[in-house]
Every structure is written in C-alpha cells, then in structure tokens.
C-alpha atoms as a PDB file:
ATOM      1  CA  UNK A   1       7.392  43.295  18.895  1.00  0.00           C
ATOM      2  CA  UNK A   2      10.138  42.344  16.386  1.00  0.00           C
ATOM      3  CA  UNK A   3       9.841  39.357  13.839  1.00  0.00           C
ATOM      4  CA  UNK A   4      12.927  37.435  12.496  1.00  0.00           C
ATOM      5  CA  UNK A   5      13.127  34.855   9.265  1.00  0.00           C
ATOM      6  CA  UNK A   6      16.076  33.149   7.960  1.00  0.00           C
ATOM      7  CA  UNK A   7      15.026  32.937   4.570  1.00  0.00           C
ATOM      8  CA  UNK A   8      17.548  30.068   3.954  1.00  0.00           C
ATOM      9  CA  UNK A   9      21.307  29.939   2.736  1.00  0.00           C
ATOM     10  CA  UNK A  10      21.855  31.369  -0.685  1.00  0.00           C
ATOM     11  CA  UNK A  11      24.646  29.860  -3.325  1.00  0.00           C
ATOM     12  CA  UNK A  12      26.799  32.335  -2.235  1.00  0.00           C
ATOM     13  CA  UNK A  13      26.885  31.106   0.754  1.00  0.00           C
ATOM     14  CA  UNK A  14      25.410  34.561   2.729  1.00  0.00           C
ATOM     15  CA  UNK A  15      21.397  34.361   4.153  1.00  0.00           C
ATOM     16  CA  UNK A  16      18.585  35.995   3.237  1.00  0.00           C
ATOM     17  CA  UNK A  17      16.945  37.578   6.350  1.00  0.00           C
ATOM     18  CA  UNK A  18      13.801  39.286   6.877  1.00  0.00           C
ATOM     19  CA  UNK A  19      13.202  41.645   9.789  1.00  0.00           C
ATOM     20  CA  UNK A  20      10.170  43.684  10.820  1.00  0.00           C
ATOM     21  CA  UNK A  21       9.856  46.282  13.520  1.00  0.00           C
ATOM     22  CA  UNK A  22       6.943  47.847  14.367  1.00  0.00           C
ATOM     23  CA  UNK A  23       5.701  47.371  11.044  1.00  0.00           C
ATOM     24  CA  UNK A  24       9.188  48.367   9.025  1.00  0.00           C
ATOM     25  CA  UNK A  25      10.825  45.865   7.317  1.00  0.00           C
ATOM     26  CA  UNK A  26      14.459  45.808   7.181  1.00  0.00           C
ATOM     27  CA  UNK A  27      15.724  43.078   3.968  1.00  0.00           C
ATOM     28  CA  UNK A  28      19.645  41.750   4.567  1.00  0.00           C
ATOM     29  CA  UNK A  29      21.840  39.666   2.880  1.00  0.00           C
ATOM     30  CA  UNK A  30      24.551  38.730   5.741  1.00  0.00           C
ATOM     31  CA  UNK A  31      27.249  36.538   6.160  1.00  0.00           C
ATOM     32  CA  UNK A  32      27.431  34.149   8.902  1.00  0.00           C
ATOM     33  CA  UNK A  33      24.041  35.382  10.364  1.00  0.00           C
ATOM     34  CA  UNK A  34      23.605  35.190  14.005  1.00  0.00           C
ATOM     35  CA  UNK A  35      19.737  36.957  15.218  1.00  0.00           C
ATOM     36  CA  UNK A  36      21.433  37.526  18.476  1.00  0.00           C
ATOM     37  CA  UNK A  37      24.128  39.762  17.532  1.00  0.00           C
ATOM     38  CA  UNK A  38      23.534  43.524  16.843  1.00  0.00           C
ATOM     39  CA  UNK A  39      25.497  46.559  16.771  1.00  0.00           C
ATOM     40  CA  UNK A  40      23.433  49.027  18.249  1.00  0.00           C
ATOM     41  CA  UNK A  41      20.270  49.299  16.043  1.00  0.00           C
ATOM     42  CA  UNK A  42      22.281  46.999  13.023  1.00  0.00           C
ATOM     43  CA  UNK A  43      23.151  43.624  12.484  1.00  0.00           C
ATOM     44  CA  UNK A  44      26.315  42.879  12.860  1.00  0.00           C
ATOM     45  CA  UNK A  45      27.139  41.932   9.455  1.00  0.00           C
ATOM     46  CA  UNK A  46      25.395  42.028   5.867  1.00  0.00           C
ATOM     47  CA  UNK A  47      24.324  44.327   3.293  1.00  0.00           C
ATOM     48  CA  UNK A  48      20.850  46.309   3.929  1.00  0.00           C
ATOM     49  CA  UNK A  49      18.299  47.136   1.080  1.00  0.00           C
ATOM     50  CA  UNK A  50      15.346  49.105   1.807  1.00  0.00           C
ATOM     51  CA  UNK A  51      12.779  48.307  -0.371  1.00  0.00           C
ATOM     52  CA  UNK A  52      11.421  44.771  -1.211  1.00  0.00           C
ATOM     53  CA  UNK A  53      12.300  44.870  -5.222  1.00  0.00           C
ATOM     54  CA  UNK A  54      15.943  46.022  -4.469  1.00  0.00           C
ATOM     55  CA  UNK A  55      16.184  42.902  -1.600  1.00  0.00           C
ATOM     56  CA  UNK A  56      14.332  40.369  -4.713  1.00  0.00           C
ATOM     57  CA  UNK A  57      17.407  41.665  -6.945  1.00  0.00           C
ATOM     58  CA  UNK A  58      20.080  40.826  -4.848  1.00  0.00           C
ATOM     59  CA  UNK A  59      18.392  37.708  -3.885  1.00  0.00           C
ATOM     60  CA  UNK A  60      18.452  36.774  -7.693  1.00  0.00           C
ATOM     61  CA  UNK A  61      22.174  37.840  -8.155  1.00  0.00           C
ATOM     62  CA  UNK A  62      23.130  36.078  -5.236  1.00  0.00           C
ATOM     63  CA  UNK A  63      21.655  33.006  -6.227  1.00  0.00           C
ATOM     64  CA  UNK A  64      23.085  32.849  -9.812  1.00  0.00           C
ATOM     65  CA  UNK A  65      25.548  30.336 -10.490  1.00  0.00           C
ATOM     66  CA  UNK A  66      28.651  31.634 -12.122  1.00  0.00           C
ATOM     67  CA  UNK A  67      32.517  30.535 -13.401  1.00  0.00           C
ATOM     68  CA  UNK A  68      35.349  32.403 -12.917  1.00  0.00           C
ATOM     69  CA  UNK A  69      37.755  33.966 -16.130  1.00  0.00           C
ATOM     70  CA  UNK A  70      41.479  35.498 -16.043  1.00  0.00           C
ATOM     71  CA  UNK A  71      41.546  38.085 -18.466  1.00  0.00           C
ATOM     72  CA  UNK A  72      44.534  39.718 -19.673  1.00  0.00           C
ATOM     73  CA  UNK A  73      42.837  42.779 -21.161  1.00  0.00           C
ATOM     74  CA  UNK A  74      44.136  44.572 -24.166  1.00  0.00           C
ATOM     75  CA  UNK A  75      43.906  48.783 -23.918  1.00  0.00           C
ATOM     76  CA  UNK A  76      44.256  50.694 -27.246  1.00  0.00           C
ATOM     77  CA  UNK A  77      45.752  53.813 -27.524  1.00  0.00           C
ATOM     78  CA  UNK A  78      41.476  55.237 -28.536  1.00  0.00           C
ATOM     79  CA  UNK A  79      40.941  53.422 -24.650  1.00  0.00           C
ATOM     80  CA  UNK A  80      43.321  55.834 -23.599  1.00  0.00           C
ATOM     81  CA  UNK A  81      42.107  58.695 -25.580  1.00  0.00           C
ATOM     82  CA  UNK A  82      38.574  58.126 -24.544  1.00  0.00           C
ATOM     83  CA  UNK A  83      39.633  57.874 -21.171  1.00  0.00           C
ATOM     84  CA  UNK A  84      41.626  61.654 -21.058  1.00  0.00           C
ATOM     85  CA  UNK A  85      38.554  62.693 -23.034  1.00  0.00           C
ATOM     86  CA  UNK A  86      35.870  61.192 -20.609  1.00  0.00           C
ATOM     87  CA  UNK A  87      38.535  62.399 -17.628  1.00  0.00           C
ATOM     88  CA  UNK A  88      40.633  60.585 -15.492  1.00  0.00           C
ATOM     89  CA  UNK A  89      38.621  59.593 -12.138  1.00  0.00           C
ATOM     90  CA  UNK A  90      40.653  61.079  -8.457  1.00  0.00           C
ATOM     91  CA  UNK A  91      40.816  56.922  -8.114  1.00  0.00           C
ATOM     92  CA  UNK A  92      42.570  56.869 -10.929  1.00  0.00           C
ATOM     93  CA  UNK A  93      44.543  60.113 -10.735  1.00  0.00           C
ATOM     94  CA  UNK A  94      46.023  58.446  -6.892  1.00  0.00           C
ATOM     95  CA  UNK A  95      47.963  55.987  -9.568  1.00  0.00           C
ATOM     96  CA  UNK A  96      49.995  58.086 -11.230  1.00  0.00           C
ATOM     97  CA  UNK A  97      53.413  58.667 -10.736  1.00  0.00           C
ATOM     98  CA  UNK A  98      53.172  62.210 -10.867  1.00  0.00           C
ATOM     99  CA  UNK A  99      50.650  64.275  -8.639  1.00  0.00           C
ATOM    100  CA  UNK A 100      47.140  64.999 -10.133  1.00  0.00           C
ATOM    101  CA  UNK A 101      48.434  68.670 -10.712  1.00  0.00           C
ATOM    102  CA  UNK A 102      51.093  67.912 -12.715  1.00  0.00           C
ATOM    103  CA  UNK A 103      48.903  65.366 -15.082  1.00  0.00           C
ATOM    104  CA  UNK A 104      46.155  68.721 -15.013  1.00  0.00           C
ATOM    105  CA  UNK A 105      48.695  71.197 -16.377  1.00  0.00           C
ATOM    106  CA  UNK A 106      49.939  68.703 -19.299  1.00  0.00           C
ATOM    107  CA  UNK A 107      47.840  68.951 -22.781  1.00  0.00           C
ATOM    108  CA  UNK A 108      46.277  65.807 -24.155  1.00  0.00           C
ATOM    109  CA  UNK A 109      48.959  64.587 -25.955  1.00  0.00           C
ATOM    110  CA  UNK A 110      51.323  64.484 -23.439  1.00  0.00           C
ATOM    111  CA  UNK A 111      48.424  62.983 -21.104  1.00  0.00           C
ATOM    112  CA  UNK A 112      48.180  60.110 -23.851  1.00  0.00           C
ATOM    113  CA  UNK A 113      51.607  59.823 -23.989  1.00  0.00           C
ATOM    114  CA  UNK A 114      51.891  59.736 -20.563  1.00  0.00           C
ATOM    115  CA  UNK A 115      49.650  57.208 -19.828  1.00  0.00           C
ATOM    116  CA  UNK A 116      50.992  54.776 -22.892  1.00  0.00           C
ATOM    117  CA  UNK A 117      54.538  54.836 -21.382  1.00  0.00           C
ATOM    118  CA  UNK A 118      53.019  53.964 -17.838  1.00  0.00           C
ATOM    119  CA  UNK A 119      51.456  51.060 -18.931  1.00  0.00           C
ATOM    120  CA  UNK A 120      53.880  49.930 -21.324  1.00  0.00           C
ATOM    121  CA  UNK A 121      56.851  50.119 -18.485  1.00  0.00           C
ATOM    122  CA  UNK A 122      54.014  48.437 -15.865  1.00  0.00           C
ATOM    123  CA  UNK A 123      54.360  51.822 -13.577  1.00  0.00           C
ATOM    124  CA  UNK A 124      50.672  51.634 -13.716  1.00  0.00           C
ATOM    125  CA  UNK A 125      48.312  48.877 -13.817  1.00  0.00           C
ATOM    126  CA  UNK A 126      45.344  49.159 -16.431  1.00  0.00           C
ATOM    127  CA  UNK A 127      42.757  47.612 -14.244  1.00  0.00           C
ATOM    128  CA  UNK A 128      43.428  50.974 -12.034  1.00  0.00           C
ATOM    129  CA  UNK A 129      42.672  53.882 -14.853  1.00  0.00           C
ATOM    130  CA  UNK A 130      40.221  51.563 -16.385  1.00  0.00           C
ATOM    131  CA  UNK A 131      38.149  50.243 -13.283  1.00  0.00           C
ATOM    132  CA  UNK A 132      38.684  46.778 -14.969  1.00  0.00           C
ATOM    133  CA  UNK A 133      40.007  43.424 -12.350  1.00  0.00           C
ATOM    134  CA  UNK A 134      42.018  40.316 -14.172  1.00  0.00           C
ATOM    135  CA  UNK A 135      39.031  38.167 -12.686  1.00  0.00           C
ATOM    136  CA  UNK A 136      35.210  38.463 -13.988  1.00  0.00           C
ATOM    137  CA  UNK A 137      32.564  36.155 -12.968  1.00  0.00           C
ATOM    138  CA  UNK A 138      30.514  34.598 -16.172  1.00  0.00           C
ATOM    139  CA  UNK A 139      26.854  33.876 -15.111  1.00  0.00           C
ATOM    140  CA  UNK A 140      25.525  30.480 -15.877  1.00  0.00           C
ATOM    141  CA  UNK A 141      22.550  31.839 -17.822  1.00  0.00           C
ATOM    142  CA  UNK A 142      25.877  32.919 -20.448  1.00  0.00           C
ATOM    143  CA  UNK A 143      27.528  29.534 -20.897  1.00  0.00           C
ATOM    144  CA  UNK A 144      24.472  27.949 -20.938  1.00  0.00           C
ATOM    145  CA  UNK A 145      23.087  30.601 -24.180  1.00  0.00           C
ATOM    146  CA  UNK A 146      26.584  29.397 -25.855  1.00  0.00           C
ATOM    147  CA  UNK A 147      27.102  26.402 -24.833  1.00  0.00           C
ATOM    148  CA  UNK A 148      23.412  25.339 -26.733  1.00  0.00           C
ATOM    149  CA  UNK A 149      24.837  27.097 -29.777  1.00  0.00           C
ATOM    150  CA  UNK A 150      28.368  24.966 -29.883  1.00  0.00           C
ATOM    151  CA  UNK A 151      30.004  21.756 -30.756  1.00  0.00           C
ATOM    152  CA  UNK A 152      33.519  22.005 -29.250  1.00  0.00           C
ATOM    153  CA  UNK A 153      34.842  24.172 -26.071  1.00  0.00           C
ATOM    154  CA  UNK A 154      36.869  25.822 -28.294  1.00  0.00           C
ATOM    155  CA  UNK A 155      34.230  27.167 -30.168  1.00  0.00           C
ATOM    156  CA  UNK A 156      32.363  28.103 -26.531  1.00  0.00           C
ATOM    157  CA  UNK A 157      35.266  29.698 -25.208  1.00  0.00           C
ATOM    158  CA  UNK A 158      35.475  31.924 -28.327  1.00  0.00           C
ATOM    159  CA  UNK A 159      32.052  32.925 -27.904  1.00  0.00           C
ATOM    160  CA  UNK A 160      32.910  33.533 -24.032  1.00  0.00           C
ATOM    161  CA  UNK A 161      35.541  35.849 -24.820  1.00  0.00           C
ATOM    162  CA  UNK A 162      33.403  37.714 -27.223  1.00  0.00           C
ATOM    163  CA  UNK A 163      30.561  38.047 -24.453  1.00  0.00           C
ATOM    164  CA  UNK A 164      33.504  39.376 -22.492  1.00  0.00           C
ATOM    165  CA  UNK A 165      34.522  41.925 -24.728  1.00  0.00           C
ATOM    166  CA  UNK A 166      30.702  43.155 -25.359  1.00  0.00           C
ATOM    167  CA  UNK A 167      29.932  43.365 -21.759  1.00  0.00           C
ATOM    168  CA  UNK A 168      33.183  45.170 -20.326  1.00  0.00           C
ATOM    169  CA  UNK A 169      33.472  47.199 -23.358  1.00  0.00           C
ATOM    170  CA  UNK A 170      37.577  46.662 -23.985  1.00  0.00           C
ATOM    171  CA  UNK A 171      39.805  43.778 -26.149  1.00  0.00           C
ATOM    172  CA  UNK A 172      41.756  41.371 -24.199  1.00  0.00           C
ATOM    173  CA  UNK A 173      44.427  39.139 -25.134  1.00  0.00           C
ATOM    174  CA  UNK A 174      42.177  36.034 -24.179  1.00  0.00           C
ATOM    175  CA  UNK A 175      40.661  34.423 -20.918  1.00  0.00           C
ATOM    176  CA  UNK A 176      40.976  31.371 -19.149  1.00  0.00           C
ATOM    177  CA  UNK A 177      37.808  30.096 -17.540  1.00  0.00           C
ATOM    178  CA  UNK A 178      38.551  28.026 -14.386  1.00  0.00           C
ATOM    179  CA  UNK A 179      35.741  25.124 -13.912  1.00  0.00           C
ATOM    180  CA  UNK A 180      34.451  25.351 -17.190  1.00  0.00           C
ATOM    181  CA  UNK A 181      35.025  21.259 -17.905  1.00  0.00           C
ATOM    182  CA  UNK A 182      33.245  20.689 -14.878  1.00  0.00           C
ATOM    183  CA  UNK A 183      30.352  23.268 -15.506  1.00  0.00           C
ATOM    184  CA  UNK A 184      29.863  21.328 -18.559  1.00  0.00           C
ATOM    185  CA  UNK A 185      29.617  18.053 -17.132  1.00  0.00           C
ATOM    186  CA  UNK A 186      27.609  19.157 -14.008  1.00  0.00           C
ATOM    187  CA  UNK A 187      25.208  20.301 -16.828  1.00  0.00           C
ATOM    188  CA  UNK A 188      25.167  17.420 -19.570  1.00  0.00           C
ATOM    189  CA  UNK A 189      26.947  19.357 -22.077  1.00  0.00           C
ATOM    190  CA  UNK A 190      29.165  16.646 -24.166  1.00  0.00           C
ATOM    191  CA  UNK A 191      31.220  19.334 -25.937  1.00  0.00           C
ATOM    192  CA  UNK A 192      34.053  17.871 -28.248  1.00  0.00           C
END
C-alpha cells in the first residue's frame, strides 16, 4: 500500500510531498506535482531528501521570503592570491584561455599575473574563478534585522551591502536591490 500528501504549495511556488511505501518515507520538494506521473520508481520531477530533518530544512528555505541584489563584485589582487594559493578548481581551470597544463607549469606570479590581465581585459569572468553570480537573494529575516535598526533606505542599503560583503566573503562595487520599496511597504517600514 502506498500513501500520498500534498503538503501544500510553498512560496516558491514548488510542493511539499510526502510519500510512504511499505513503511519508507520518501520527502520531495517538486515542481508542478502530478501523483500520477512517475519515472520508473521516481517522480517525475523534484528534489528528494532522505531523512525528515534534511526535508524540514528545505521546507524552511523554501518558504523564506527573499529580494533580489545585482552585485558588481570587486576582486583584489589578495582574492586572486588566495585563490592560486587555495588552487584553482577544474571548473575554474575550463575558463582559461590557456589549457590547465599550461596555467600548471607557470609559477605563482605569473599565475597572478595571469589571472589579473584576464579579468582586467574581460577574457574571463570573475563569477567563474570565484564561484560568485551578479544576482544573490537577501532573506527577509536580513532586511527585516536592518531595516529595525534604520531611518532612511540609504542607510539600509548600506547595511545590505555590508551583510553582502560578510556573507560572500569579497568587496563589490555596490548592489542594487530590486523590490526593496515594495518589501518595505508590504511590511510597514516608513523609511525616509
């Protein structure tokens, strides 16, 4: 015997779905869920957890409400460094210009250099070395810590792009956070 739930539509629009089988569960986040279509044994579309606490997690995650920043991040030369030092991922390696034996026979200085004149000519983009994207989601829970601390959005959006910083671990050049004047009216913030 086989149970099904729909545990209901999540804010990110995918469904929480419980199944059990002969007393396993199986936990899924899916898109678009439909109980009558399977792929052999599987689902036909959503992410599987196996235990219950790793299910509740995503479930949480899912369910967060979030805003969306542009960031234009700013690598230092010590990024760079840090980066030869930590080593250069294969990912990373497939963006180079040259082929990963080449960049493995150079010494670090000419890796450094390398790697400056890539990203200064924009041969290479710094989201690829870095594992970085131009767009970062800001969880609610962190403009709402802020926004209690502020008086203007200027002053919010500074603290923003500080969290930004702290949490991805690199400068940037600034962000633009799309929906933030709405956020703050959806929430009865009366920032100046």
């Amino acid at each position: 015997m086989e149970f099904k739930a729909d545990l209901g539509k999540l804010k990110d629009g995918r469904n929480a779905v419980l199944i059990e089988k002969g007393g396993r569960f199986e936990f899924i986040l899916a898109s678009g869920f439909d109980p009558t279509q399977r792929i052999g044994r599987m689902w036909s579309a959503g992410t599987y957890y196996y235990s219950l606490e790793d299910f509740c997690k995503a479930v949480v995650d899912a369910n967060k409400e979030f805003v969306m920043a542009t960031v234009e991040w700013d690598i230092t030369k010590e990024d760079i460094e840090n980066l030869i030092a930590d080593g250069l991922s294969n990912q990373a390696k497939s963006h180079l210009s040259i082929s990963p034996y080449e960049y493995e026979t150079m010494q670090i200085d000419e890796k450094i250099d390398y790697i400056e004149d890539e990203i200064r000519h924009n041969r290479i983009n710094v989201n690829d070395l870095f594992d970085l994207s131009d767009e970062i989601a800001i969880p609610s829970d962190v403009i709402n810590h802020y926004a209690n601390k502020c008086e203007t959005e200027d002053e919010l959006l500074d603290y923003l792009a500080d969290w930004v910083s702290d949490e991805y671990g690199f400068c940037h050049k600034g962000i633009s956070v799309e929906g933030l004047d709405e956020y703050l009216e959806d929430n009865d913030y009366d920032l100046d």
